[in-house]
PDB file of N, CA and C in Angstrom:
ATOM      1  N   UNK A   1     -27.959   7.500 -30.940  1.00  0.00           N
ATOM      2  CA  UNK A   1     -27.202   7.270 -32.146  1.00  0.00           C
ATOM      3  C   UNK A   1     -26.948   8.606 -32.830  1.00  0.00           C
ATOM      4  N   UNK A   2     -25.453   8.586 -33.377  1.00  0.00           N
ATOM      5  CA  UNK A   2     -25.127   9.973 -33.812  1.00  0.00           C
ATOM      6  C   UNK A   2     -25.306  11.214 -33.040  1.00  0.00           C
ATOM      7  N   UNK A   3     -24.824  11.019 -31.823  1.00  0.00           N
ATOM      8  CA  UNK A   3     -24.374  11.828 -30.696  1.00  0.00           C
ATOM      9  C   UNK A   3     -23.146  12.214 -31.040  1.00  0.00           C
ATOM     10  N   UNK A   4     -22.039  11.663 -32.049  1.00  0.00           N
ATOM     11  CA  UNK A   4     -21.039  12.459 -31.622  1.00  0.00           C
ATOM     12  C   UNK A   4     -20.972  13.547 -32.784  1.00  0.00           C
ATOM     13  N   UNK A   5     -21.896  13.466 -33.875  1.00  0.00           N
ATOM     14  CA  UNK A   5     -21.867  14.728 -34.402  1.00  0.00           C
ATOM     15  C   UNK A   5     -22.502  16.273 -33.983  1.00  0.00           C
ATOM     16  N   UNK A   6     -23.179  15.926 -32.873  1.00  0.00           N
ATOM     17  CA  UNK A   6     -23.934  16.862 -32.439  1.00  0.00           C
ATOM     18  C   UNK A   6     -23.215  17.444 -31.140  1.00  0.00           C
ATOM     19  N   UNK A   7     -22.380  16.225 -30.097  1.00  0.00           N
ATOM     20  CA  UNK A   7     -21.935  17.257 -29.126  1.00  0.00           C
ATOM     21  C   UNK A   7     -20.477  17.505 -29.242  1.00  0.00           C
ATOM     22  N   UNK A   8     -19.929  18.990 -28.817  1.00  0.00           N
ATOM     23  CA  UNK A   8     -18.926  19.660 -28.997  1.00  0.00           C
ATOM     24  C   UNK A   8     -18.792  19.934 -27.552  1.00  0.00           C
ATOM     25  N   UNK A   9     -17.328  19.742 -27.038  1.00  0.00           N
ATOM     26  CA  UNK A   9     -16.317  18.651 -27.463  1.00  0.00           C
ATOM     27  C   UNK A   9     -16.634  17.600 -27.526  1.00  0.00           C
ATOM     28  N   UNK A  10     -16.273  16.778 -28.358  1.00  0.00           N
ATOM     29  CA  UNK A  10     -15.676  15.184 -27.770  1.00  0.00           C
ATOM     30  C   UNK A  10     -14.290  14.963 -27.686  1.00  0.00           C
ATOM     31  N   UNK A  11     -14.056  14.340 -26.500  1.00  0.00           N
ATOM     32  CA  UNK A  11     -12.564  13.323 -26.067  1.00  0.00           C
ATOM     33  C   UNK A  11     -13.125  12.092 -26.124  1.00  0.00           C
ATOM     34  N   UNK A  12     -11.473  12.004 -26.990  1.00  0.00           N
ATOM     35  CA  UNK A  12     -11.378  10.613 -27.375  1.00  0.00           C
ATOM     36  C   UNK A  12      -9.677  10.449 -26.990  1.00  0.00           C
ATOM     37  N   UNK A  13      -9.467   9.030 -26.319  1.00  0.00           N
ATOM     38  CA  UNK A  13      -8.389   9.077 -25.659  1.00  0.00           C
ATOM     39  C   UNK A  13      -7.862   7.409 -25.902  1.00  0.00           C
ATOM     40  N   UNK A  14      -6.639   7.515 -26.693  1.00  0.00           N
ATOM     41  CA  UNK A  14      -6.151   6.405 -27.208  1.00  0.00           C
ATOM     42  C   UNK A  14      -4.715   5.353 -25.894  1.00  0.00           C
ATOM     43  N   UNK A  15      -5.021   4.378 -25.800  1.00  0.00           N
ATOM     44  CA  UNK A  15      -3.876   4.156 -24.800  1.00  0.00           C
ATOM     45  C   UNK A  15      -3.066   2.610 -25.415  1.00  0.00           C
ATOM     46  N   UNK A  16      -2.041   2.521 -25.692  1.00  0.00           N
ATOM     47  CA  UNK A  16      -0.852   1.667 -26.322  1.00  0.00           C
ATOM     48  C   UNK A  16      -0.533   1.688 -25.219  1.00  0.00           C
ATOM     49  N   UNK A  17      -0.700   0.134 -24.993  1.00  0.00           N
ATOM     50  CA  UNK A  17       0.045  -0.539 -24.047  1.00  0.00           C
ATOM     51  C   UNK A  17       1.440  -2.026 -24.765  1.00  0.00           C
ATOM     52  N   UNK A  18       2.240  -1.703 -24.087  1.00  0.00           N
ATOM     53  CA  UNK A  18       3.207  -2.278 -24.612  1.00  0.00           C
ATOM     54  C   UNK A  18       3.774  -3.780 -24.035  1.00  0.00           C
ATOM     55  N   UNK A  19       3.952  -4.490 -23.750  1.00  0.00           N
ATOM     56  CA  UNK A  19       4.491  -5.801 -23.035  1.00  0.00           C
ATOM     57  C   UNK A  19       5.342  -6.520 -23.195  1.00  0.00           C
ATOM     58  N   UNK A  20       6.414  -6.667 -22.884  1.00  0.00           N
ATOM     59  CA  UNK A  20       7.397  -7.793 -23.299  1.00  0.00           C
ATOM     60  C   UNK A  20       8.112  -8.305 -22.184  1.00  0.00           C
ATOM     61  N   UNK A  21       7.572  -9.701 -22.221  1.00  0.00           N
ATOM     62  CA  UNK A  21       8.530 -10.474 -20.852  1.00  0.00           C
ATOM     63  C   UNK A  21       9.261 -11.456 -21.641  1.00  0.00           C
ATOM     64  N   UNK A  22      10.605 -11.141 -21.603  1.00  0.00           N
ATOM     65  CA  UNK A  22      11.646 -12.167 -22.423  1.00  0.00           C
ATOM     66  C   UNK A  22      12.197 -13.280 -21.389  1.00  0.00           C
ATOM     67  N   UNK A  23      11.202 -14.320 -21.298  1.00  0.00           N
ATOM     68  CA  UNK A  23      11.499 -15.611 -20.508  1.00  0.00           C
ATOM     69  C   UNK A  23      11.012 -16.601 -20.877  1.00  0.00           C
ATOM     70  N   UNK A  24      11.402 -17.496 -21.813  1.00  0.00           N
ATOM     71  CA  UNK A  24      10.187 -18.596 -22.337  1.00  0.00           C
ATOM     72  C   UNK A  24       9.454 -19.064 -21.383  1.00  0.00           C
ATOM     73  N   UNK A  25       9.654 -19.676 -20.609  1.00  0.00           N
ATOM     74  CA  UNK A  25       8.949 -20.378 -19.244  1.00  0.00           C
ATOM     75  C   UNK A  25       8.496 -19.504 -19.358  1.00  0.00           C
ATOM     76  N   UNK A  26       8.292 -18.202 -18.704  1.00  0.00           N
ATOM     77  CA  UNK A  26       6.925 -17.632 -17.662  1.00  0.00           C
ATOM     78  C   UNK A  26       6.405 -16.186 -18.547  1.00  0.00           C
ATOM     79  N   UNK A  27       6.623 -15.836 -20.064  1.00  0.00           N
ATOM     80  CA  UNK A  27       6.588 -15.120 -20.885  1.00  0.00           C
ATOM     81  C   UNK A  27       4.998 -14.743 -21.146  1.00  0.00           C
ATOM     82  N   UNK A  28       4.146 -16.161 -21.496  1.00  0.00           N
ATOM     83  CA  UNK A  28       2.662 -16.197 -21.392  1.00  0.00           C
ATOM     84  C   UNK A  28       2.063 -15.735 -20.552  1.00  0.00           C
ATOM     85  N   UNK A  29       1.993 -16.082 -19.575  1.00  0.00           N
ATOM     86  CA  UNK A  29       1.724 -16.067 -17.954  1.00  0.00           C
ATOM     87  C   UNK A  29       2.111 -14.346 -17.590  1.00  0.00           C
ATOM     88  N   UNK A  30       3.255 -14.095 -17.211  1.00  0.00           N
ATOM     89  CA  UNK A  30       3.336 -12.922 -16.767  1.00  0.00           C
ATOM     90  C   UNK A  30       3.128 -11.818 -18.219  1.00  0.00           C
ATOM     91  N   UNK A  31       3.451 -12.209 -19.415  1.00  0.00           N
ATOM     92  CA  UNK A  31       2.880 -10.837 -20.439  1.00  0.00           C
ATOM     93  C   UNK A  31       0.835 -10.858 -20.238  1.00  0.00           C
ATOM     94  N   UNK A  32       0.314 -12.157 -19.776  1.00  0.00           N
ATOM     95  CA  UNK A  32      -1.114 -12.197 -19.802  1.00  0.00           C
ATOM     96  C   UNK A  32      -1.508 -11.910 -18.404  1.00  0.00           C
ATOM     97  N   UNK A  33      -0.672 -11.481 -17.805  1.00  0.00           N
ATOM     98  CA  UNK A  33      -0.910 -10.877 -15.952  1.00  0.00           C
ATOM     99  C   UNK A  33      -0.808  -9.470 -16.480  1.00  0.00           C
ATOM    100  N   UNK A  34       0.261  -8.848 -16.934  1.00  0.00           N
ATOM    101  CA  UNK A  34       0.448  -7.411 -17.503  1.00  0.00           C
ATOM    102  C   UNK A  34      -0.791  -7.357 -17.922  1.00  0.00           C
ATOM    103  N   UNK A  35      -1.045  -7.569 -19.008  1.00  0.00           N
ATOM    104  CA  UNK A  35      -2.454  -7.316 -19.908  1.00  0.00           C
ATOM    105  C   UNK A  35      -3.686  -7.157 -19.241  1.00  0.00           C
ATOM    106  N   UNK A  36      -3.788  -7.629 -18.239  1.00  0.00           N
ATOM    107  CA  UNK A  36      -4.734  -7.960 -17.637  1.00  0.00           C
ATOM    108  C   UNK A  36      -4.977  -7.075 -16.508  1.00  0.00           C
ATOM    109  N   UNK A  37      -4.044  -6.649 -15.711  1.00  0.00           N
ATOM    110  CA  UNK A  37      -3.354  -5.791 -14.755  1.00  0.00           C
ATOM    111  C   UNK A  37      -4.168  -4.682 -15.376  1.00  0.00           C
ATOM    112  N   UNK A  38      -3.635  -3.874 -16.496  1.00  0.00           N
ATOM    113  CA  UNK A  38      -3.640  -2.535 -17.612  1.00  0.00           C
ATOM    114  C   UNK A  38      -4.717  -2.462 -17.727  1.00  0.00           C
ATOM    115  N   UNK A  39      -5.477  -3.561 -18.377  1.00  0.00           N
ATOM    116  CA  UNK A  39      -7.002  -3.506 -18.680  1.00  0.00           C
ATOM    117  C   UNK A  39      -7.673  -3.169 -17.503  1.00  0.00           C
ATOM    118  N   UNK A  40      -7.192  -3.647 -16.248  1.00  0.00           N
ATOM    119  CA  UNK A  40      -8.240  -3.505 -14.999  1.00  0.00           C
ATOM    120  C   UNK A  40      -7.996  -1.959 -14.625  1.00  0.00           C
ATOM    121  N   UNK A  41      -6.733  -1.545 -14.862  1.00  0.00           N
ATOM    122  CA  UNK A  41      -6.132  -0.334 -14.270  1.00  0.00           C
ATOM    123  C   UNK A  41      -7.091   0.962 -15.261  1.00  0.00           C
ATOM    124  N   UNK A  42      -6.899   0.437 -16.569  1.00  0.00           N
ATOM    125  CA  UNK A  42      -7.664   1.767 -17.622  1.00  0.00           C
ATOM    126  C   UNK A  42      -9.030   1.630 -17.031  1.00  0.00           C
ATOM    127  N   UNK A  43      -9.695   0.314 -16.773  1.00  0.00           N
ATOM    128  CA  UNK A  43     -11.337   0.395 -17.141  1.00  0.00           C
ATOM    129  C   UNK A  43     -11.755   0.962 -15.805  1.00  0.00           C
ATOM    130  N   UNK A  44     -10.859   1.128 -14.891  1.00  0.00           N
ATOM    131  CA  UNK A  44     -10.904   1.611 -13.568  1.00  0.00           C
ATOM    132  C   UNK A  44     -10.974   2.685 -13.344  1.00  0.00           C
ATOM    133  N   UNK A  45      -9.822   3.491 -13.724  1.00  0.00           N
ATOM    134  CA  UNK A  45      -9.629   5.228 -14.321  1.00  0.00           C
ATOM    135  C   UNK A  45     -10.725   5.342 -14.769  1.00  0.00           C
ATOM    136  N   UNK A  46     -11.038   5.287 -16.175  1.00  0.00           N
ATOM    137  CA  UNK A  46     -12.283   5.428 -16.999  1.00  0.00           C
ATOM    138  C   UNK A  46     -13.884   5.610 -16.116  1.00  0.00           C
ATOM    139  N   UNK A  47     -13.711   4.756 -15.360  1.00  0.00           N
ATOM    140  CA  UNK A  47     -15.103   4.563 -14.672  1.00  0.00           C
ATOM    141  C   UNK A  47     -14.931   5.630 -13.348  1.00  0.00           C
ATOM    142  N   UNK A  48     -13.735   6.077 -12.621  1.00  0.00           N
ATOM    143  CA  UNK A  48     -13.326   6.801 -12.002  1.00  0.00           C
ATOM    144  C   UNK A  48     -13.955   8.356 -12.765  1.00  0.00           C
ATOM    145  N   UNK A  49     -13.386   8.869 -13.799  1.00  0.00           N
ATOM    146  CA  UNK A  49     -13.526   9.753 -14.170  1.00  0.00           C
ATOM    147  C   UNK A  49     -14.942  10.400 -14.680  1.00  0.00           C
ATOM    148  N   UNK A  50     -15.766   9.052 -15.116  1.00  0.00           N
ATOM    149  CA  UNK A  50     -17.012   8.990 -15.515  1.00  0.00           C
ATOM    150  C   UNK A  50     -17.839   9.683 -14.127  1.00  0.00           C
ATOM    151  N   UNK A  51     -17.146   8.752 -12.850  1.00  0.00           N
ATOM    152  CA  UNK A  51     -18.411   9.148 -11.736  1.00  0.00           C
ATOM    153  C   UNK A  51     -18.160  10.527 -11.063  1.00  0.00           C
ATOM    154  N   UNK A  52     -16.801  11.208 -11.794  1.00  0.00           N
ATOM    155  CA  UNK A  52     -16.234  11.766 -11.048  1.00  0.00           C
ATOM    156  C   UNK A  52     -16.439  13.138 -11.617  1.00  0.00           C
ATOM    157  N   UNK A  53     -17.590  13.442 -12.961  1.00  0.00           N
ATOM    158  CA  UNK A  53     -17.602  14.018 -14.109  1.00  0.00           C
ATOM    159  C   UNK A  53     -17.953  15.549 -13.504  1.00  0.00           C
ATOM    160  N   UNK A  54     -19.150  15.035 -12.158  1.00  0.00           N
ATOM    161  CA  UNK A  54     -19.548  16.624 -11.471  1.00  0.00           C
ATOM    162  C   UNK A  54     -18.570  17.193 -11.083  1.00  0.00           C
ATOM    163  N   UNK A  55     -17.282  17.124 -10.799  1.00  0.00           N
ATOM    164  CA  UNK A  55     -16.404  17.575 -10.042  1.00  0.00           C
ATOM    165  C   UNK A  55     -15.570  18.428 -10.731  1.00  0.00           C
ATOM    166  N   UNK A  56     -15.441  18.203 -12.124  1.00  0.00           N
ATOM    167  CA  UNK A  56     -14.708  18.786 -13.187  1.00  0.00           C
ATOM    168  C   UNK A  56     -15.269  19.076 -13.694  1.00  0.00           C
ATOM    169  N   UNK A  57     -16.148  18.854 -14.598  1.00  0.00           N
ATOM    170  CA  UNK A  57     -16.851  19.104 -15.637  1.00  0.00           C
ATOM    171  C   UNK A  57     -17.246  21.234 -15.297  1.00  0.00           C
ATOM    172  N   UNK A  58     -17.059  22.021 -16.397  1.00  0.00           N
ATOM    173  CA  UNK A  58     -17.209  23.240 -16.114  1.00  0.00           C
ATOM    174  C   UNK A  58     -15.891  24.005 -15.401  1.00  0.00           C
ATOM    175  N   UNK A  59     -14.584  22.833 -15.318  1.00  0.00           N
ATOM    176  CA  UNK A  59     -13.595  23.842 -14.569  1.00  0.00           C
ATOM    177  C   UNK A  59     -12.723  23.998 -16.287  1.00  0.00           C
ATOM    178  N   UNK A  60     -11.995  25.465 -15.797  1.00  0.00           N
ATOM    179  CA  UNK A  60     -11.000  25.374 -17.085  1.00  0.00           C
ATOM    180  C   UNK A  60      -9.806  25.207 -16.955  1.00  0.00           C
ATOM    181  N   UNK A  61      -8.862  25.106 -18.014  1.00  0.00           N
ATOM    182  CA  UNK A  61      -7.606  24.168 -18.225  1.00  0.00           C
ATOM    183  C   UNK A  61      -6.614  24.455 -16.859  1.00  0.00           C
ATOM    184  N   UNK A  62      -6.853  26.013 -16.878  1.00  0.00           N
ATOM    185  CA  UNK A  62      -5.692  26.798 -15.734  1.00  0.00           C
ATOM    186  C   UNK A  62      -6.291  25.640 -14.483  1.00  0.00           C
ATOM    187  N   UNK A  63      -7.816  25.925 -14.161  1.00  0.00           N
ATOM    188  CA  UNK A  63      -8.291  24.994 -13.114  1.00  0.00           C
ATOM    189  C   UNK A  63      -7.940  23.505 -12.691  1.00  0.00           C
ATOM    190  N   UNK A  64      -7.914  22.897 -13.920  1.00  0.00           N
ATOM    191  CA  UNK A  64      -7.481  21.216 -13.671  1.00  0.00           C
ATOM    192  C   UNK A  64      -6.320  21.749 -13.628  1.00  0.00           C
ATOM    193  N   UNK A  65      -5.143  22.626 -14.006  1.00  0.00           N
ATOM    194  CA  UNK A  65      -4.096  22.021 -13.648  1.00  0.00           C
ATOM    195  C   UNK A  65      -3.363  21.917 -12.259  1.00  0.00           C
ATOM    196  N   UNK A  66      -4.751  23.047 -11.562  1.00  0.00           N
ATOM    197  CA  UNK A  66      -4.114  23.305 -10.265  1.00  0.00           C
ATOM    198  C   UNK A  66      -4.732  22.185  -9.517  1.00  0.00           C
ATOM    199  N   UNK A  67      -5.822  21.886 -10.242  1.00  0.00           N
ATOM    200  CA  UNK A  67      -6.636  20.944  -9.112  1.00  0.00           C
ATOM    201  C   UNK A  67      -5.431  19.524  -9.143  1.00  0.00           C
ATOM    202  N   UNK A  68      -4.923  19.324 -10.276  1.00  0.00           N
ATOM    203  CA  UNK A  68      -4.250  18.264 -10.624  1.00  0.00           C
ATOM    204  C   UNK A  68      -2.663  18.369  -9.956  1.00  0.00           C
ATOM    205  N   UNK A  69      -2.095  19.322  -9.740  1.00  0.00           N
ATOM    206  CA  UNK A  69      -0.748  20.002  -8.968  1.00  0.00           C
ATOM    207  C   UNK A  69      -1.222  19.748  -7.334  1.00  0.00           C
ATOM    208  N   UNK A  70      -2.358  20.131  -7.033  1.00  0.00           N
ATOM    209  CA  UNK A  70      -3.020  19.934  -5.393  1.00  0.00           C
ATOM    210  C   UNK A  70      -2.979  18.067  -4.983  1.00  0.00           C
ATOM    211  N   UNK A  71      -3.735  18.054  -5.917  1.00  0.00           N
ATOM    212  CA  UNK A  71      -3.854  16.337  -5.891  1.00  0.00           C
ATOM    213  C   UNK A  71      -2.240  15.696  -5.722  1.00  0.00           C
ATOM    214  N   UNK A  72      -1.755  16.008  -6.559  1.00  0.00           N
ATOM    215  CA  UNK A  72      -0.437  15.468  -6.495  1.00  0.00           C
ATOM    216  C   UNK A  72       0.728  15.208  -5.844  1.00  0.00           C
ATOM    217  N   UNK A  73       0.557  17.415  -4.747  1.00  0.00           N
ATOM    218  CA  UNK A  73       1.206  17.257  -3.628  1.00  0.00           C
ATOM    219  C   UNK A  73       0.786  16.797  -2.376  1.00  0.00           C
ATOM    220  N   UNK A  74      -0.551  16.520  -2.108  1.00  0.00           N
ATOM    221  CA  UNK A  74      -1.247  15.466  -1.341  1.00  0.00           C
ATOM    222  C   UNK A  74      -0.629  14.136  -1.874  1.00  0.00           C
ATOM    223  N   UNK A  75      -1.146  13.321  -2.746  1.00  0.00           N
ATOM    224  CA  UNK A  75      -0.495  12.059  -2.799  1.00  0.00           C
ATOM    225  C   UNK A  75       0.988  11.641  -2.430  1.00  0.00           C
ATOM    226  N   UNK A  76       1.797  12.965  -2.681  1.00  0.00           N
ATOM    227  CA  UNK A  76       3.238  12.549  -2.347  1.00  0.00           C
ATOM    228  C   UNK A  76       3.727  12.920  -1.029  1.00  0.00           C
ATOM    229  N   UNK A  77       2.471  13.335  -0.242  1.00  0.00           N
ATOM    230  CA  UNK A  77       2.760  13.780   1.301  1.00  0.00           C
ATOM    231  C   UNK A  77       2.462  12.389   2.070  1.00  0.00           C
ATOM    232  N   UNK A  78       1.126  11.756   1.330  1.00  0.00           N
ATOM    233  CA  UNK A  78       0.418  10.950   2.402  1.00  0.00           C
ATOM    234  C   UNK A  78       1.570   9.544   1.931  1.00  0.00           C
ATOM    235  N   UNK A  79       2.219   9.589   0.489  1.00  0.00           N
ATOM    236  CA  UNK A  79       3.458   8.443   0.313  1.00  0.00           C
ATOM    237  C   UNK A  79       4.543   8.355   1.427  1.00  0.00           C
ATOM    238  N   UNK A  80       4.818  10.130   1.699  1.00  0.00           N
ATOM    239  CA  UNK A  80       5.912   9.949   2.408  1.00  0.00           C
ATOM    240  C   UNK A  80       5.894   9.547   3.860  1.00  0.00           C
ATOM    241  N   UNK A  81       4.739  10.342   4.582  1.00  0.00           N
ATOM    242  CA  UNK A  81       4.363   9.870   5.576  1.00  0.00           C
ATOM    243  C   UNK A  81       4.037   8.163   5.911  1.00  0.00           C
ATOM    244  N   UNK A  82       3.622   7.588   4.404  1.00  0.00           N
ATOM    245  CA  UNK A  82       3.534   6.118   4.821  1.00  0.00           C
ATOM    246  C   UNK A  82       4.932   5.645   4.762  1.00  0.00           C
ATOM    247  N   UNK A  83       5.687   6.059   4.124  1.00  0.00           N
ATOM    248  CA  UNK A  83       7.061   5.356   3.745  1.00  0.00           C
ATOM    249  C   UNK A  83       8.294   5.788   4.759  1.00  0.00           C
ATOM    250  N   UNK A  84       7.777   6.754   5.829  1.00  0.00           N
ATOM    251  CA  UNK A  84       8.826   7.316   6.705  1.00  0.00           C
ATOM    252  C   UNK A  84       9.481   8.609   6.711  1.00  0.00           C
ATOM    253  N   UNK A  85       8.942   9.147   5.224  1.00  0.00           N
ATOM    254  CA  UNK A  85       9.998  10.135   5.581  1.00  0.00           C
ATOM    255  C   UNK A  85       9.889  11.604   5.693  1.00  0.00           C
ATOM    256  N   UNK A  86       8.337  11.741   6.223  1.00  0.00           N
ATOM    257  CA  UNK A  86       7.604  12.497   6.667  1.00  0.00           C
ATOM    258  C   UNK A  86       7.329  12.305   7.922  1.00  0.00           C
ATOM    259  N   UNK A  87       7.200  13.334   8.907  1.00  0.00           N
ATOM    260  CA  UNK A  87       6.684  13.020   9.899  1.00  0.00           C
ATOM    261  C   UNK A  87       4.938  12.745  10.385  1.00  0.00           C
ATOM    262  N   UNK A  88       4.939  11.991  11.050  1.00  0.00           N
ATOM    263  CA  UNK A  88       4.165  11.253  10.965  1.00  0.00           C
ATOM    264  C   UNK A  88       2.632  11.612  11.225  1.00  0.00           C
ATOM    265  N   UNK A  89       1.655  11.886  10.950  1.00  0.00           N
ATOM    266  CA  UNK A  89       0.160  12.770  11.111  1.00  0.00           C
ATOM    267  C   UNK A  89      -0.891  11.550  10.314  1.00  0.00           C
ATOM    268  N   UNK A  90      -1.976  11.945  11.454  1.00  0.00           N
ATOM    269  CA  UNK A  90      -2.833  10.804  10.684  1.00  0.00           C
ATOM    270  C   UNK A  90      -3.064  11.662   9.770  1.00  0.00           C
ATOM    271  N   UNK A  91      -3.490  10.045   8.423  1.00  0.00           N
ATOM    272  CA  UNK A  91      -4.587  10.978   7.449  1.00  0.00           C
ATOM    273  C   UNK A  91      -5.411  11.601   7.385  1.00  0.00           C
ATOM    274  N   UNK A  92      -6.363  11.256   8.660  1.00  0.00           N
ATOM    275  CA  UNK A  92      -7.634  12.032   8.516  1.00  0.00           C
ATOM    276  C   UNK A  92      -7.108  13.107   8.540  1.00  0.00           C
ATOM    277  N   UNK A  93      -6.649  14.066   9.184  1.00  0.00           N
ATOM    278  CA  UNK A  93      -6.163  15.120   9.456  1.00  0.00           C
ATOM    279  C   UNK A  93      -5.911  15.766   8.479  1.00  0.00           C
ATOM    280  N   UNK A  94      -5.322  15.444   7.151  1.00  0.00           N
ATOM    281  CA  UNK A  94      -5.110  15.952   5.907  1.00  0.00           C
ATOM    282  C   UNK A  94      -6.628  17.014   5.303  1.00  0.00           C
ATOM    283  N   UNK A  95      -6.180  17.901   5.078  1.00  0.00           N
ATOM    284  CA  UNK A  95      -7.527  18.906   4.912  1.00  0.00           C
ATOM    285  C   UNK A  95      -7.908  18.033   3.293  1.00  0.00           C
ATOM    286  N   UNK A  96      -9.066  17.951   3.084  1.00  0.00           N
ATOM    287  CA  UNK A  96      -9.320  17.604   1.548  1.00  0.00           C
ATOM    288  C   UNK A  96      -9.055  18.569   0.572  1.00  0.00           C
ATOM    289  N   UNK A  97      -9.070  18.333  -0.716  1.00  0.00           N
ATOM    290  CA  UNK A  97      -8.606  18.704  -1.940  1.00  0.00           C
ATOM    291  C   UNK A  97     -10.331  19.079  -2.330  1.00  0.00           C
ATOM    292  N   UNK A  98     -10.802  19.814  -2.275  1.00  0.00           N
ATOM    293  CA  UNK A  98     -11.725  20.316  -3.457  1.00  0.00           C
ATOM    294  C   UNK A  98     -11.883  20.913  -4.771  1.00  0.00           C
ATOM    295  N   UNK A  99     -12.112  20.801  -6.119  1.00  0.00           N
ATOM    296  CA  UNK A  99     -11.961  21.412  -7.191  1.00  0.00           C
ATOM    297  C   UNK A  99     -12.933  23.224  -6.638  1.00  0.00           C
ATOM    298  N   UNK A 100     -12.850  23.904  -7.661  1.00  0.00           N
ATOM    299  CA  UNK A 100     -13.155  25.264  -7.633  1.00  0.00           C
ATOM    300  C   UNK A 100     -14.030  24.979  -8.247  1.00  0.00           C
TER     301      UNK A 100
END
């Protein structure tokens, strides 16, 4: 209790989620699938990042952004390769992404 006056930094990270399905019939239903979807998707991230804290924790801003630019052009290699329009290499093969 009263941890957050004592540790420097704290993040705190706000997320507005928005919904609107304009269909009377299926408006409930699919705006309470969205909702539900989001909630699973944040508490997922969240818990992602939590386990994921050794990996970052101690890098600086220049660092995540490269680690985060690396990550990114991996994800859009291993998309294309699934989607065709890469040629084709297994994944394993993909060298991993390590932070610094």
């Amino acid at each position: 209790k009263g941890w957050e006056r004592e540790v420097e930094p704290v993040m705190c990270a706000y997320k507005l989620v928005y919904a609107e399905f304009d269909y009377p019939l299926l408006q409930g239903k699919v705006e309470e699938f969205m909702h539900a979807y989001q909630t699973n998707l944040f508490t997922t991230a969240n818990r992602n990042l939590w386990c994921w804290v050794d990996e970052w924790h101690g890098m600086s801003l220049h660092d995540v952004r490269d680690y985060e630019r690396e990550v990114a052009e991996r994800t859009n290699l291993i998309t294309s390769i699934k989607s065709g329009l890469a040629p084709y290499q297994p994944l394993e093969t993909l060298p991993p992404i390590k932070p610094r």
